[in-house]
C-alpha atoms as a PDB file:
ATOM      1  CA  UNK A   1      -5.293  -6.563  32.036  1.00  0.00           C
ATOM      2  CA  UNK A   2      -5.530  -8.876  28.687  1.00  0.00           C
ATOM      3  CA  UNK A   3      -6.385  -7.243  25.731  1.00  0.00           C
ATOM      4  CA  UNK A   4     -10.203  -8.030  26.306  1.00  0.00           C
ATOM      5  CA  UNK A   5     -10.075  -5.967  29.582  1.00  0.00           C
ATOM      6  CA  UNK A   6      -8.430  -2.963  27.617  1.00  0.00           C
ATOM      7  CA  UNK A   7     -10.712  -3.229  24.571  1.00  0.00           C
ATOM      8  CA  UNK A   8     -13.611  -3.001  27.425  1.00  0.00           C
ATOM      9  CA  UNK A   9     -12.204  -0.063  29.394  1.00  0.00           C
ATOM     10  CA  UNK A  10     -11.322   1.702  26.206  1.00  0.00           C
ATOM     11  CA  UNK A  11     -14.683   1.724  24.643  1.00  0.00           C
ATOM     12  CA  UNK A  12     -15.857   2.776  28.227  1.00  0.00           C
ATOM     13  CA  UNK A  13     -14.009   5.419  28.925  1.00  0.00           C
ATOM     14  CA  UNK A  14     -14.651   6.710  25.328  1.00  0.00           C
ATOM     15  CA  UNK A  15     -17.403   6.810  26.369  1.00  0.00           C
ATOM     16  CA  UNK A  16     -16.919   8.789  29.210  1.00  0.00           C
ATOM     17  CA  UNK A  17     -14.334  11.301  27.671  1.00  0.00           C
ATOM     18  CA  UNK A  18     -16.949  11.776  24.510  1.00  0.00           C
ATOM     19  CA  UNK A  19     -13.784  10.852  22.695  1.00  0.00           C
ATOM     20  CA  UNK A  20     -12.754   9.299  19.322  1.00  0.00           C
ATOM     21  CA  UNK A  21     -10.128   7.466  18.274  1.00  0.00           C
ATOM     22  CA  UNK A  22      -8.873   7.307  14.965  1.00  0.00           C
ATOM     23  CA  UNK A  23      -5.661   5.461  13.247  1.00  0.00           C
ATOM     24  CA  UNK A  24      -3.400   5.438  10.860  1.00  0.00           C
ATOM     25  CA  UNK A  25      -3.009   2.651   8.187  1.00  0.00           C
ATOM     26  CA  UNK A  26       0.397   1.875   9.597  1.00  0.00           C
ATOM     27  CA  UNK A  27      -0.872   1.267  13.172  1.00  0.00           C
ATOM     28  CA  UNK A  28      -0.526  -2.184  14.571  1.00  0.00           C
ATOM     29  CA  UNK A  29      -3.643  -4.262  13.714  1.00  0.00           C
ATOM     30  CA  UNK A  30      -5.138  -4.213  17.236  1.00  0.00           C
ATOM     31  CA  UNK A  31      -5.195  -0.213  17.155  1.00  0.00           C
ATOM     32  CA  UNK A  32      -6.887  -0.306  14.028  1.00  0.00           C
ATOM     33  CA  UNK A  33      -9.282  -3.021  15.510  1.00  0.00           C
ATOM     34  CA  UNK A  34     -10.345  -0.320  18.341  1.00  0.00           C
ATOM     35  CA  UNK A  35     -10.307   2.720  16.330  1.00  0.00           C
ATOM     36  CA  UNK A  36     -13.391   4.588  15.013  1.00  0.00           C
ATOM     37  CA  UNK A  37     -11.749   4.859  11.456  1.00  0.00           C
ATOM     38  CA  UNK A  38      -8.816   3.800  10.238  1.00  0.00           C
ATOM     39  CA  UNK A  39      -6.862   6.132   7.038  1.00  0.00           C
ATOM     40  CA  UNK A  40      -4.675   8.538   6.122  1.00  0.00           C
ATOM     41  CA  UNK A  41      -3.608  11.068   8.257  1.00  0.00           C
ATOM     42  CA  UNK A  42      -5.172  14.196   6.395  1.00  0.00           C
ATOM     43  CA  UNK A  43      -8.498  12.185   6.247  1.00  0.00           C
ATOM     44  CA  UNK A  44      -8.454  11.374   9.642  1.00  0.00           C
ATOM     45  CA  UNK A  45      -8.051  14.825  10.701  1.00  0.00           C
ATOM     46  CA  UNK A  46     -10.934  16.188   8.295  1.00  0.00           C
ATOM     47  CA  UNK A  47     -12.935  13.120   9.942  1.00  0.00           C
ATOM     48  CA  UNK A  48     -11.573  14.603  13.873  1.00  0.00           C
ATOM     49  CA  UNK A  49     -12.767  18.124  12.557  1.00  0.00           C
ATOM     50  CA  UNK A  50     -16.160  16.961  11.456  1.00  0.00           C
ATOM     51  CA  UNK A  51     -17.493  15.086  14.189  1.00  0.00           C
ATOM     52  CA  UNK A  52     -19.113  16.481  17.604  1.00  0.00           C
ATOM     53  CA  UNK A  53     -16.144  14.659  20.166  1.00  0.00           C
ATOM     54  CA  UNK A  54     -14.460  17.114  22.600  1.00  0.00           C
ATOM     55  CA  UNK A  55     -11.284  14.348  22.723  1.00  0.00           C
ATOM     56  CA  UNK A  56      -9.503  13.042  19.679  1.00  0.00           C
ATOM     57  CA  UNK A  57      -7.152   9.928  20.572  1.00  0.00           C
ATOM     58  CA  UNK A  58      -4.929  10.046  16.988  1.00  0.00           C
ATOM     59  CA  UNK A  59      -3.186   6.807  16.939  1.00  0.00           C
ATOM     60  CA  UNK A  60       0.145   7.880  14.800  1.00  0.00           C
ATOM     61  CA  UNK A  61       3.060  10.455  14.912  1.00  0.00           C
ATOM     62  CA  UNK A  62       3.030  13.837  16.027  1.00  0.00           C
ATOM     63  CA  UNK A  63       2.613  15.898  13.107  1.00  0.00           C
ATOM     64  CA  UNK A  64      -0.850  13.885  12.704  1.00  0.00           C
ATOM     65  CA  UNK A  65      -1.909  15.094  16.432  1.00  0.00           C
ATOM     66  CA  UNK A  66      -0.490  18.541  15.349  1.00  0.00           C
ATOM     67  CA  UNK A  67      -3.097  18.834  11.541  1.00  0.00           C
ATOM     68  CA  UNK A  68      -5.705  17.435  13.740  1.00  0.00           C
ATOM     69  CA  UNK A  69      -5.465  20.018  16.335  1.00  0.00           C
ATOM     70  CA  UNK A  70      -5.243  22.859  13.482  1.00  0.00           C
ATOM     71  CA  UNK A  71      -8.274  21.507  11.941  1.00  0.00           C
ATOM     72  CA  UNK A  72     -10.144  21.263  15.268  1.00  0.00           C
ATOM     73  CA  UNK A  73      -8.453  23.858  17.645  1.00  0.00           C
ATOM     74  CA  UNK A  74     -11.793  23.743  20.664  1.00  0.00           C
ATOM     75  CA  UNK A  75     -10.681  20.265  20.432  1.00  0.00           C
ATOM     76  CA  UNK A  76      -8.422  18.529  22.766  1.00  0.00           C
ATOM     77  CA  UNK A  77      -6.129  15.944  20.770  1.00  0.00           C
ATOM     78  CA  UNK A  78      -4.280  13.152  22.615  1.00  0.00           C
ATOM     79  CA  UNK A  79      -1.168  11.311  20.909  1.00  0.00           C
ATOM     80  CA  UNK A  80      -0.544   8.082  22.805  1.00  0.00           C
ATOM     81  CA  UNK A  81       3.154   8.053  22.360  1.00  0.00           C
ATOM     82  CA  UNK A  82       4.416  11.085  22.791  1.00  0.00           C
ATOM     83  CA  UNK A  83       7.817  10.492  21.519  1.00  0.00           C
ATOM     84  CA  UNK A  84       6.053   8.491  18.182  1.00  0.00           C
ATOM     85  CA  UNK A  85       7.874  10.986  15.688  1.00  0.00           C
ATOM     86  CA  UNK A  86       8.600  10.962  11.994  1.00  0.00           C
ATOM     87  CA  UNK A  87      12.112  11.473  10.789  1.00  0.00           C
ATOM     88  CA  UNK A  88      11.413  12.870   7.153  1.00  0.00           C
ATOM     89  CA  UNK A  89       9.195  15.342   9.176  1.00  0.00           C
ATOM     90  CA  UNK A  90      11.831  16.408  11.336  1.00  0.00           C
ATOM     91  CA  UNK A  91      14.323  16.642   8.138  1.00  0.00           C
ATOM     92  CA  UNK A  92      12.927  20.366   7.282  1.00  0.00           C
ATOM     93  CA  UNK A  93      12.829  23.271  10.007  1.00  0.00           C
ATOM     94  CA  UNK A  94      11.011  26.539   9.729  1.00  0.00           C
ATOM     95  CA  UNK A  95      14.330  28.053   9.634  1.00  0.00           C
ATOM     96  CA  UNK A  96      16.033  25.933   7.168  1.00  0.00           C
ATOM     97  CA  UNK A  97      12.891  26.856   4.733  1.00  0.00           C
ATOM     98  CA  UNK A  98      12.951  30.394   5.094  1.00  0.00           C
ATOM     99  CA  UNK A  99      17.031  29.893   4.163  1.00  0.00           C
ATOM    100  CA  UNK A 100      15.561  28.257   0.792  1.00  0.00           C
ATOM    101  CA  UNK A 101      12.938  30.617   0.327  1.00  0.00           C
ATOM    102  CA  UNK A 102      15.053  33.399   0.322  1.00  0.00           C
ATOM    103  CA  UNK A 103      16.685  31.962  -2.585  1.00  0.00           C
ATOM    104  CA  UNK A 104      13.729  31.452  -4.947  1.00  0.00           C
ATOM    105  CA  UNK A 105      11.955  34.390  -3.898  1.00  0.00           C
ATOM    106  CA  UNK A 106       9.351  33.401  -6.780  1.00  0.00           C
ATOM    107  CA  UNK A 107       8.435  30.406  -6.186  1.00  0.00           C
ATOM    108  CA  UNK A 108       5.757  28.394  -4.453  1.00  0.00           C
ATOM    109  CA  UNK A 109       6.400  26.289  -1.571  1.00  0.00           C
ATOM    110  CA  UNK A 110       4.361  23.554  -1.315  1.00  0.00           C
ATOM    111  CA  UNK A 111       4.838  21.505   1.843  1.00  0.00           C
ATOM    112  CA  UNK A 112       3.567  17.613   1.743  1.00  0.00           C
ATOM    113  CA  UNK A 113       1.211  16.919   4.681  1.00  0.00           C
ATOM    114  CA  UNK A 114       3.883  14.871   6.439  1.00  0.00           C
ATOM    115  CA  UNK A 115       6.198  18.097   8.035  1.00  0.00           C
ATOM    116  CA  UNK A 116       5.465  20.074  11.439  1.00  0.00           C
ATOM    117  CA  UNK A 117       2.766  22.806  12.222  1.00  0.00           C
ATOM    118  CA  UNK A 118       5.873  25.154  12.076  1.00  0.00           C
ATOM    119  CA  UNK A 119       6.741  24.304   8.605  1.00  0.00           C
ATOM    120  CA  UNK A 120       3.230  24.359   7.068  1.00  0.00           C
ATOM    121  CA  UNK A 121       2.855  28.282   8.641  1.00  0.00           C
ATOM    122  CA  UNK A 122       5.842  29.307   5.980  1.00  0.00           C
ATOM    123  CA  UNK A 123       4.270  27.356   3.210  1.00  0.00           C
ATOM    124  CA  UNK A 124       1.781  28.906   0.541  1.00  0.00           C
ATOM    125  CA  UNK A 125       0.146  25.046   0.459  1.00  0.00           C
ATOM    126  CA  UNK A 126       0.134  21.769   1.317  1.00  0.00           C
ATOM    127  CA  UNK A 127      -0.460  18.566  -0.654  1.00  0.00           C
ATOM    128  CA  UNK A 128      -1.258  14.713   0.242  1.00  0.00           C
ATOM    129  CA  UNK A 129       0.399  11.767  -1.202  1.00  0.00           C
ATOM    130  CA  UNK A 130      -3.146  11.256  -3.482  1.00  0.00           C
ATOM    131  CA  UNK A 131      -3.320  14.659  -4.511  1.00  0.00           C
ATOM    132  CA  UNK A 132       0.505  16.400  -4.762  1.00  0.00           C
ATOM    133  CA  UNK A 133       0.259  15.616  -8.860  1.00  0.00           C
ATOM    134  CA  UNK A 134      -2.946  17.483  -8.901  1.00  0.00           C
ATOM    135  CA  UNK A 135      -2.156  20.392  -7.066  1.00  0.00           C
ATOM    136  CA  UNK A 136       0.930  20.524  -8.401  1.00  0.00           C
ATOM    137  CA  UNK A 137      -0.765  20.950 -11.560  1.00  0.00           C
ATOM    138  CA  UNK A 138      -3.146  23.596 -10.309  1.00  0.00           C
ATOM    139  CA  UNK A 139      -0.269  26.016  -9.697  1.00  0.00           C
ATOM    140  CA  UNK A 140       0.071  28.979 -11.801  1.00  0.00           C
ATOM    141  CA  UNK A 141       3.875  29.382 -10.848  1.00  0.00           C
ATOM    142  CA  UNK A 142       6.504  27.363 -12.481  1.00  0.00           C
ATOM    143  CA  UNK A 143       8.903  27.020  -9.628  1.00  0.00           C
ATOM    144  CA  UNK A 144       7.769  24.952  -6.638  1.00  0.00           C
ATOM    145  CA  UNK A 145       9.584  23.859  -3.568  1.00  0.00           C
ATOM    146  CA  UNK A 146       8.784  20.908  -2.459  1.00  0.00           C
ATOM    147  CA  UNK A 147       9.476  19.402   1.178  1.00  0.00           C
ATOM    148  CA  UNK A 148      10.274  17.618   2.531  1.00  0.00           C
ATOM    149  CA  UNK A 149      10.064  14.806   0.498  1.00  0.00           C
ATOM    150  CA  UNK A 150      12.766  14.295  -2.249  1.00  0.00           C
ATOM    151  CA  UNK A 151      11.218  10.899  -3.791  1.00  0.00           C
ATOM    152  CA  UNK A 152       7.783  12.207  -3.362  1.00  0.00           C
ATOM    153  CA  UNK A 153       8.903  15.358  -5.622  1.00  0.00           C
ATOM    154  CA  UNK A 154      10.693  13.564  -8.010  1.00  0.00           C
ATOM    155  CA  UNK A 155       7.090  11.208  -8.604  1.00  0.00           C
ATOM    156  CA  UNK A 156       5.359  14.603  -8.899  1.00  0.00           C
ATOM    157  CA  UNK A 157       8.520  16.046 -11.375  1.00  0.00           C
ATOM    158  CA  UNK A 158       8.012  13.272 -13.578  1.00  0.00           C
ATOM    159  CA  UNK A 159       4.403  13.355 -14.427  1.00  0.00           C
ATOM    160  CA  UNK A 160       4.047  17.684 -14.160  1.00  0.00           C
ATOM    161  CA  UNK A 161       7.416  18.116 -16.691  1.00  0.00           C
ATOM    162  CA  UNK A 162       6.426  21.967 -16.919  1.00  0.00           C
ATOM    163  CA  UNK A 163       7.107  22.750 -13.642  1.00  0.00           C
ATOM    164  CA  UNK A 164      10.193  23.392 -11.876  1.00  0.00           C
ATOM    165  CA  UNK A 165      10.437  21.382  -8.620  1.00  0.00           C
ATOM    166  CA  UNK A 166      13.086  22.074  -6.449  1.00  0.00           C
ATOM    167  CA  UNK A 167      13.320  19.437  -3.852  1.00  0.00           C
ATOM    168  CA  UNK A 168      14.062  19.595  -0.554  1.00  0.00           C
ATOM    169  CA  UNK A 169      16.355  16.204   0.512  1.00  0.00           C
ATOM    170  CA  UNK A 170      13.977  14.663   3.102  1.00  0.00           C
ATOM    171  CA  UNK A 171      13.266  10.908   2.751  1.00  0.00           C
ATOM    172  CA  UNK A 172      10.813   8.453   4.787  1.00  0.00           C
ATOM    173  CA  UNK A 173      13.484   6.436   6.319  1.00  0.00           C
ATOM    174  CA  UNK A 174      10.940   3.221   6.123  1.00  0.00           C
ATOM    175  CA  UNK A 175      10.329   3.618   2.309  1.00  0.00           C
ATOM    176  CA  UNK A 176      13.953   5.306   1.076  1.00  0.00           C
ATOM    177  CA  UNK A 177      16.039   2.001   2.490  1.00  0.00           C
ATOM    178  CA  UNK A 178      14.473  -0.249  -0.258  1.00  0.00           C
ATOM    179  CA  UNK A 179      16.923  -2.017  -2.720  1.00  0.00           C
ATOM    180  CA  UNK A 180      15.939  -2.150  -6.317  1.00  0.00           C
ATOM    181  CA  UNK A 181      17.492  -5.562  -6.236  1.00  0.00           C
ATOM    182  CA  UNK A 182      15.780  -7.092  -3.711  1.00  0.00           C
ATOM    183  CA  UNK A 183      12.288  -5.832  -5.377  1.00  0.00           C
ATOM    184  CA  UNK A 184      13.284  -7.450  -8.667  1.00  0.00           C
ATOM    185  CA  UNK A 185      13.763 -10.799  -6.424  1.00  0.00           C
ATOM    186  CA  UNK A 186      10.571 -10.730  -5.174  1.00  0.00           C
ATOM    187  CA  UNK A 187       9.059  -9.964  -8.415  1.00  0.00           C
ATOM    188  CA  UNK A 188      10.858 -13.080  -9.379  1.00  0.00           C
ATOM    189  CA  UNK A 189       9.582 -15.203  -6.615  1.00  0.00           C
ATOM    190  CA  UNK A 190       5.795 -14.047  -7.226  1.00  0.00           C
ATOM    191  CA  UNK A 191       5.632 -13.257 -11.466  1.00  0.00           C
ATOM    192  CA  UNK A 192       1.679 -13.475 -11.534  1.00  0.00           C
ATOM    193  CA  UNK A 193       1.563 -10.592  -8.403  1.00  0.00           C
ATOM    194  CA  UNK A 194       1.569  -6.379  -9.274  1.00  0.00           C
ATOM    195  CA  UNK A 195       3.515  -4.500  -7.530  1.00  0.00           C
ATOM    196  CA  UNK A 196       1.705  -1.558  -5.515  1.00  0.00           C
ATOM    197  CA  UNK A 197       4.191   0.876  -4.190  1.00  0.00           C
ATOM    198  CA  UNK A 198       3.848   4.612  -2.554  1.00  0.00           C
ATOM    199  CA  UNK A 199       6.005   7.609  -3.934  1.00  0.00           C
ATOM    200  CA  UNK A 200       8.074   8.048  -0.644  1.00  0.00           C
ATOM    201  CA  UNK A 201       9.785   5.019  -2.392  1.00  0.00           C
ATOM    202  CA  UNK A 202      12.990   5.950  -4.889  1.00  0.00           C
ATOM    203  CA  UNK A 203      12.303   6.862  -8.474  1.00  0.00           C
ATOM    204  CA  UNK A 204      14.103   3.273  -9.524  1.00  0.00           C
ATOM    205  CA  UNK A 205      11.494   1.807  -7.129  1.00  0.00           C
ATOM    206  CA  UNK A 206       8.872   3.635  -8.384  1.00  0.00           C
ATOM    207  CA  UNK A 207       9.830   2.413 -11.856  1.00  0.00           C
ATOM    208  CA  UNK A 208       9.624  -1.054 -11.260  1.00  0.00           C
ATOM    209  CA  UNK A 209       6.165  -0.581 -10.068  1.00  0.00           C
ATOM    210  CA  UNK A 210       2.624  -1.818 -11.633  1.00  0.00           C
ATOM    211  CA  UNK A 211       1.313   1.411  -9.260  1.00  0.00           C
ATOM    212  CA  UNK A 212       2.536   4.215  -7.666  1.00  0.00           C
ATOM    213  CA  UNK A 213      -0.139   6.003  -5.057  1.00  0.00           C
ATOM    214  CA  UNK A 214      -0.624   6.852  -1.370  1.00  0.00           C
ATOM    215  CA  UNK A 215      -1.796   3.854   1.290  1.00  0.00           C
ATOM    216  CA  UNK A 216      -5.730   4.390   0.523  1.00  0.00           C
ATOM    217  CA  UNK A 217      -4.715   4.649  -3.248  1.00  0.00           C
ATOM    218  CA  UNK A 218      -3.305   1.158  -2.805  1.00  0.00           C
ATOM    219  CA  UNK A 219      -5.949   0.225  -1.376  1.00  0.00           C
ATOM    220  CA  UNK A 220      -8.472   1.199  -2.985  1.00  0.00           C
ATOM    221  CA  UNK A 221      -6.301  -0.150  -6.426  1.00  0.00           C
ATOM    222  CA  UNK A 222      -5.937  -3.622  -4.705  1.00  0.00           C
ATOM    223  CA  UNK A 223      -9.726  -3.810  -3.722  1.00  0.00           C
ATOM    224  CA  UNK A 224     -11.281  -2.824  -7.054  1.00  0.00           C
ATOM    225  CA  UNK A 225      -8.488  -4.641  -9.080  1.00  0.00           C
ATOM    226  CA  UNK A 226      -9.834  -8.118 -10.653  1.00  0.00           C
ATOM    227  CA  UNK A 227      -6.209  -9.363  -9.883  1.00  0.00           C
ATOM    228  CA  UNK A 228      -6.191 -11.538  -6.763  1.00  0.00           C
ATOM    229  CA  UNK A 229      -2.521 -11.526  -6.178  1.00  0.00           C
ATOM    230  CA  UNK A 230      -0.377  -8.385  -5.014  1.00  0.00           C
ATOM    231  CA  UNK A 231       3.091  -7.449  -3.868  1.00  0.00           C
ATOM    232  CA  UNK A 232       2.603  -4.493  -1.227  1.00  0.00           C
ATOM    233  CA  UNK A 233       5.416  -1.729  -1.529  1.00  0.00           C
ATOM    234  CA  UNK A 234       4.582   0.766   1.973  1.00  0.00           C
ATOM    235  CA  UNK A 235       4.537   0.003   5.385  1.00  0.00           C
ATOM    236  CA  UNK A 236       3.258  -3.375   6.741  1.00  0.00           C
ATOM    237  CA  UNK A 237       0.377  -1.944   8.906  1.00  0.00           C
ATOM    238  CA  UNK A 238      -1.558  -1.725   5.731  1.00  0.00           C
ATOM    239  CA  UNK A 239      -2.071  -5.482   4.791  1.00  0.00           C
ATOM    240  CA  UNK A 240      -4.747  -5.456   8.051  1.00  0.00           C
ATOM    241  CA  UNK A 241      -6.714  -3.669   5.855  1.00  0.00           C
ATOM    242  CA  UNK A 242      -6.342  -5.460   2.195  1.00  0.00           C
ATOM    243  CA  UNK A 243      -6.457  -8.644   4.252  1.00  0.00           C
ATOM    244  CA  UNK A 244      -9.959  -7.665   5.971  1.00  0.00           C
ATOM    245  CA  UNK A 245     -11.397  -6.062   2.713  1.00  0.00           C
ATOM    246  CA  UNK A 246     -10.341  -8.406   0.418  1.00  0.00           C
ATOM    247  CA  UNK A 247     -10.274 -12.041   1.741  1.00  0.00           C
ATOM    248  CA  UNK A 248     -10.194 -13.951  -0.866  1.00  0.00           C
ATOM    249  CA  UNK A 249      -6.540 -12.500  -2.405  1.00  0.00           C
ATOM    250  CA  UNK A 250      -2.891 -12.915  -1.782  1.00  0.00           C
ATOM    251  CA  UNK A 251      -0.733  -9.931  -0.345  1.00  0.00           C
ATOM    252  CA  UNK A 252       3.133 -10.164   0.177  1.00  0.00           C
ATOM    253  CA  UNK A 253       5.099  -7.471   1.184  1.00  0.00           C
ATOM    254  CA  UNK A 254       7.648  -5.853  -0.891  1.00  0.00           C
ATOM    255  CA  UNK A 255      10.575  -6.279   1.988  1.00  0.00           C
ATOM    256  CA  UNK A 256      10.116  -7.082   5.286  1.00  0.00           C
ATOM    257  CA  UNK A 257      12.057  -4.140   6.325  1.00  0.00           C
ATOM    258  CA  UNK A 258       8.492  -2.253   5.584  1.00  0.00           C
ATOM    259  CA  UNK A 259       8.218  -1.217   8.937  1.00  0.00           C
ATOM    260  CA  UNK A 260       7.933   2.125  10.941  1.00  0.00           C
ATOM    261  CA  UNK A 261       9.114   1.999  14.074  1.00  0.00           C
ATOM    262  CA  UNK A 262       7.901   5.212  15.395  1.00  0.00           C
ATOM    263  CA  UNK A 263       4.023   3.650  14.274  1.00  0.00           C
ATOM    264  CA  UNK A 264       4.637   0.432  16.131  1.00  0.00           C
ATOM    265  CA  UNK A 265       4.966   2.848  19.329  1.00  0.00           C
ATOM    266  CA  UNK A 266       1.151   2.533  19.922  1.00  0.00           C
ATOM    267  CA  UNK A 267      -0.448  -0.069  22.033  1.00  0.00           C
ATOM    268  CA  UNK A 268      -3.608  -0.991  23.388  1.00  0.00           C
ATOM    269  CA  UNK A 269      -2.498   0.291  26.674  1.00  0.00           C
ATOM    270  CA  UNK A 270      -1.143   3.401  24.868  1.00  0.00           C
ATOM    271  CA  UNK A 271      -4.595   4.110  23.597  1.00  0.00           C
ATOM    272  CA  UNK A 272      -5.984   3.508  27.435  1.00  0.00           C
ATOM    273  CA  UNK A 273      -3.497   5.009  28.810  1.00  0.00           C
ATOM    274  CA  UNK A 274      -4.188   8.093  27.250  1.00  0.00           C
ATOM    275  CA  UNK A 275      -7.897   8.268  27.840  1.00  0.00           C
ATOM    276  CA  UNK A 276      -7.209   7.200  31.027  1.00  0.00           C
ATOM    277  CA  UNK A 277      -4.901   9.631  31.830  1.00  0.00           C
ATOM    278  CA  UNK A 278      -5.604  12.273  29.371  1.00  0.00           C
ATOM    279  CA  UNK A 279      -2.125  12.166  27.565  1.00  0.00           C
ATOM    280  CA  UNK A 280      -0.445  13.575  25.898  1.00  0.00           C
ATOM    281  CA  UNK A 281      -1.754  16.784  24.558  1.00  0.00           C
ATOM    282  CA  UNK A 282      -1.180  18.385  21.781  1.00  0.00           C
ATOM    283  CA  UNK A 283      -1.454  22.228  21.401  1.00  0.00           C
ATOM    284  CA  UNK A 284      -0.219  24.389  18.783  1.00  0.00           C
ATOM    285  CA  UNK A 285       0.284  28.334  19.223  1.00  0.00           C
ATOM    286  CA  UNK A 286      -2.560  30.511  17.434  1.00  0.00           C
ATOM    287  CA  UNK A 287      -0.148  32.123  15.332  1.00  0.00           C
ATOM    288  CA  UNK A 288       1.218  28.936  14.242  1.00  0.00           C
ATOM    289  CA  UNK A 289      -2.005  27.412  13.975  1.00  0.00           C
ATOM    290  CA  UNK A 290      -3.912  29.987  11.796  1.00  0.00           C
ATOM    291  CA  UNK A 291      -0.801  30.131   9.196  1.00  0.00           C
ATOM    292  CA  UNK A 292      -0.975  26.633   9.047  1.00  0.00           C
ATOM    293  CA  UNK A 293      -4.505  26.064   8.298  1.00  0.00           C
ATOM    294  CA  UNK A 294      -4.104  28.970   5.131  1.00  0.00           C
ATOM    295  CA  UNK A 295      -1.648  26.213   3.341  1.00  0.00           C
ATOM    296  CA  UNK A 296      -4.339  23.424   4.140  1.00  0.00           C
ATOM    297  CA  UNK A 297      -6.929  25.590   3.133  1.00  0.00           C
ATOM    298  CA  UNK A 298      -5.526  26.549  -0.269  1.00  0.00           C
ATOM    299  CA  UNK A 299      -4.849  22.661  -0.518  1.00  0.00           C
ATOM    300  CA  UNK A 300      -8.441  21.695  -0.230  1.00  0.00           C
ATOM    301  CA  UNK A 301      -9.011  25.158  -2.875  1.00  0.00           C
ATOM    302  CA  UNK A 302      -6.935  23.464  -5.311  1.00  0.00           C
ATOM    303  CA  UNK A 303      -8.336  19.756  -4.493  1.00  0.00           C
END
């Protein structure tokens, strides 16, 4: 089949499933082209939750699948590739926080959306790239954990001094491999461009930066900016979307080693494959599930 045939059969048996498909940012630009919205992964999982589909086709990694399928649990939720992971996801284990926990038996563990179903059932609340500052704030309780995301909690450290964040060492391997040399290069090459970066990205990154937010923040910065010239710091998949919203500007990416490889996983065919085939499931266990949802739930509290 070319990809004409697929985008026909997809819609169809859509259709026929009374699916949706949604997509992450970071998806290649064909997935996004099929999906029903295209966002971050918390947003696309309140959008699953709200809409009257008995199928959700989540185009991204498998803790995505997993929040979707707490959100919506009469749902069934399909992940394409079911080996599309996340490394800094699988850097923290129920077991290794309970170890930390232990440890600072005071303080508040805040998990960032990126981590399993596991991990969010032994945290008190979860946060989003947009909103961790915020709900950071919010807290009552001076010490915080904060997993697993070590550059994301030193962004949050920096700009909520009164709090004591104790980081768990987790890193996106996509964002965490930049150089600060090779950004100061390209702000060289392209002086009359800002540089847009996301906090996964090193504090000396994060520094060099005109903007530090999450992928719609960027965005949404980008599109309302009057500046027509931009250097992208996060994952590649996101210039599809600048590029389509904002036409008539200039977007070059921070490195071209801005690329997840566990996002690139999902094809066309994935996505037909799956509705096709109805693969590959995700469940999560109702004790699992229910402890989960209280640290989302006290997230969207605090939001």
């Amino acid at each position: 089949m070319d990809k004409n045939d697929l985008k026909k059969r997809i819609i169809e048996l859509k259709e026929k499933r009374n699916a949706v498909i949604v997509a992450h940012n970071y998806q290649v630009d064909e997935v996004q082209e099929i999906a029903d919205i295209v966002g971050d992964s918390f947003a696309l999982s309140k959008y699953c939750a709200s809409v009257n589909k008995d199928v959700i086709v989540f185009c991204g990694v498998h803790f995505m699948a997993e929040s979707a399928k707490i959100l919506s649990p009469e749902k069934t939720v399909l992940l394409p590739e079911i080996d599309a992971g996340c490394p800094m996801a699988d850097m923290v284990t129920a077991e290794g926080l309970i170890e930390v926990k232990k440890k600072h038996p005071d303080a508040v563990v805040v998990c960032y959306i990126n981590s399993s179903a596991e991990v969010k059932a032994e945290s008190d609340i979860c946060c989003t790239s947009s909103n961790a500052v915020d709900i950071i704030k919010k807290i009552k309780e001076k010490d915080i954990i904060f997993a697993p995301d070590q550059n994301l909690a030193n962004f949050v450290a920096k700009q909520v001094p009164e709090k004591n964040i104790i980081p768990w060492k987790g890193f996106c391997i996509t964002h965490h491999k930049i150089k600060a040399d090779d950004v100061v290069k390209i702000k060289e090459l392209h002086k009359d461009s800002l540089l847009l970066v996301h906090p996964e990205c090193k504090p000396e990154i994060v520094e060099l930066a005109d903007f530090a937010g999450s992928t719609k923040q960027i965005i949404d910065y980008a599109t309302e900016s009057k500046h027509t010239k931009f250097i992208i710091g996060t994952e590649m998949g996101v210039l599809y979307k600048l590029k389509k919203q904002n036409p008539e500007k200039t977007f070059y990416l921070m490195s071209q080693g801005l690329i997840c490889p566990n996002m690139k996983k999902t094809s066309l065919l994935s996505v037909y494959n799956s509705l096709n085939e109805m693969k590959y499931e995700i469940n999560v266990s109702e004790d699992i599930r229910v402890r989960a949802i209280n640290s989302l739930d006290r997230m969207l509290e605090l939001s």
